[in-house]
Structure formats: C-alpha cells, structure tokens
C-alpha atoms as a PDB file:
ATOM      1  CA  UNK A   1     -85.848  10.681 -79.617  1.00  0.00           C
ATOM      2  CA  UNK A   2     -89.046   9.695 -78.154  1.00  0.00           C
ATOM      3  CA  UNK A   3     -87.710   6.146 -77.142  1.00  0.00           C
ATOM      4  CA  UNK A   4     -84.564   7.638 -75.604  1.00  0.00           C
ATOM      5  CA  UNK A   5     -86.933  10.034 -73.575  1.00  0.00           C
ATOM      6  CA  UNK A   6     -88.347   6.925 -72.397  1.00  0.00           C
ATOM      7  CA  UNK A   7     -86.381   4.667 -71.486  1.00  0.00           C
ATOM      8  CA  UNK A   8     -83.473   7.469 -70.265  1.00  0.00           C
ATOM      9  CA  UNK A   9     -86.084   9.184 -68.492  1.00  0.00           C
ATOM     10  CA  UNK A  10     -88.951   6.802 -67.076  1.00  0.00           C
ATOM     11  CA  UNK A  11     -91.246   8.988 -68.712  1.00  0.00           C
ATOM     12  CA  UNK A  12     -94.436   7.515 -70.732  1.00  0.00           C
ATOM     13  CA  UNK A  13     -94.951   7.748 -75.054  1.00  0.00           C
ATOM     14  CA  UNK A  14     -97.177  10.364 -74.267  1.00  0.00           C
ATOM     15  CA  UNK A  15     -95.218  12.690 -71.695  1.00  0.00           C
ATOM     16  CA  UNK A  16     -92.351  12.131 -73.942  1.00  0.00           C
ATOM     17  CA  UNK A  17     -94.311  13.455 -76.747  1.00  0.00           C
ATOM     18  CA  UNK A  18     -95.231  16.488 -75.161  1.00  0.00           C
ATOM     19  CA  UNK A  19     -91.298  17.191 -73.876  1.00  0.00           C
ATOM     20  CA  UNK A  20     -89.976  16.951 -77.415  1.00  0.00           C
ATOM     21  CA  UNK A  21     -92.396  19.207 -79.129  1.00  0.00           C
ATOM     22  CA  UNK A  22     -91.901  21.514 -76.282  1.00  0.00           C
ATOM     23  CA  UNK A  23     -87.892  21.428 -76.037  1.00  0.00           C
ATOM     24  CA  UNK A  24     -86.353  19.703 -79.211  1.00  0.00           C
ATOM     25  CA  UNK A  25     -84.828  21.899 -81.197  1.00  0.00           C
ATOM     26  CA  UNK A  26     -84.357  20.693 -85.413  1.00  0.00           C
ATOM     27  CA  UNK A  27     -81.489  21.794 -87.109  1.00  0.00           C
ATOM     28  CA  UNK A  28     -80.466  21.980 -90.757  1.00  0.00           C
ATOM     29  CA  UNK A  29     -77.292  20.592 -90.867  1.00  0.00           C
ATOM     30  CA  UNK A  30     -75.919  19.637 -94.508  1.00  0.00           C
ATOM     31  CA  UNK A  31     -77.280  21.370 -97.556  1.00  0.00           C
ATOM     32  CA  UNK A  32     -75.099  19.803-100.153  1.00  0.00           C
ATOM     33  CA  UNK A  33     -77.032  17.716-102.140  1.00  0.00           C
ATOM     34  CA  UNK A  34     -80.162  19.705-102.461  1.00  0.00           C
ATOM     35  CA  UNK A  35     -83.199  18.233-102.322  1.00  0.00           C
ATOM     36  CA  UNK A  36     -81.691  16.236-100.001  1.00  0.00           C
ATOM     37  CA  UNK A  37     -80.774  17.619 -96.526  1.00  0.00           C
ATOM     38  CA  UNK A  38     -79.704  16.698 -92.889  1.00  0.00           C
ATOM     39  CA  UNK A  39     -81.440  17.136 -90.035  1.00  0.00           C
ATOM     40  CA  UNK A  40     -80.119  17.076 -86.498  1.00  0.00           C
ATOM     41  CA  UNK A  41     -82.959  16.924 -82.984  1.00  0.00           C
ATOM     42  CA  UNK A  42     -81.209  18.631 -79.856  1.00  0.00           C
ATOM     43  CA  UNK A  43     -82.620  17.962 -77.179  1.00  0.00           C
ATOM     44  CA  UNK A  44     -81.048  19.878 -74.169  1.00  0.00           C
ATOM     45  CA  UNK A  45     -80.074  17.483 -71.432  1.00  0.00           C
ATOM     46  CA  UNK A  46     -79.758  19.997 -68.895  1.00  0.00           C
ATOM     47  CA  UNK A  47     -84.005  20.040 -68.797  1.00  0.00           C
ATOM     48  CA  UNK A  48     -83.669  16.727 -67.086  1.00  0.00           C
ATOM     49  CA  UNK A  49     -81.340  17.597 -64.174  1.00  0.00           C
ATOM     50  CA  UNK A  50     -81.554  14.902 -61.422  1.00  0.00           C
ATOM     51  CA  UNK A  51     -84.431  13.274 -63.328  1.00  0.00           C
ATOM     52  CA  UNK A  52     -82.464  10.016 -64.719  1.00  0.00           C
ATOM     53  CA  UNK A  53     -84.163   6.118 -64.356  1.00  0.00           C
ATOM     54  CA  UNK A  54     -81.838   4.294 -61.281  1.00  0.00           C
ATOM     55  CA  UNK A  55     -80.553   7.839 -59.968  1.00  0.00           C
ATOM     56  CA  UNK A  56     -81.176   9.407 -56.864  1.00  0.00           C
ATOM     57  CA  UNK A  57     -82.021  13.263 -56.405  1.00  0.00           C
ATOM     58  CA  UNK A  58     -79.710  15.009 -53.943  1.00  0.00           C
END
C-alpha cells in the first residue's frame, strides 16, 4: 500500500505513511479457518482527486 501511494501518487515513504494510517481502512474479510483470517486495506481513491504522477489538474 505504501509503495502504490508512492509511486501512484509522487508522494514520499514518509507522507505515504502518514496518508495510510490516516485513510486506510482494514477489513476482516474471511473467517473460515480460524486462527487464520483475511485481511483486506481500502484505501479510498477518491482522497486523491486530480493528484495522479503524469496528470494534469484542471
């Protein structure tokens, strides 16, 4: 998640950091074969609006 942020983004390790523990939501997502689980990171795209490396802002 933190690469993505990155390299999507142009942001640095350390601003990327600070974006995912603010806006990345972790999700429980399979439960079957307890103790073992899955776990899904959202992070919500629309946070980034007009903010993507090689775009252009309106």
């Amino acid at each position: 998640m933190i690469n993505y942020i990155v390299t999507t983004y142009g942001y640095n390790r350390n601003q990327a950091l600070v974006i995912a523990s603010v806006a990345v939501d972790l999700r429980i997502t399979q439960l079957v074969d307890a103790p073992n689980v899955g776990v899904t990171a959202v992070l919500p795209l629309d946070i980034f609006v007009g903010e993507m490396v090689g775009t252009e802002s309106p």
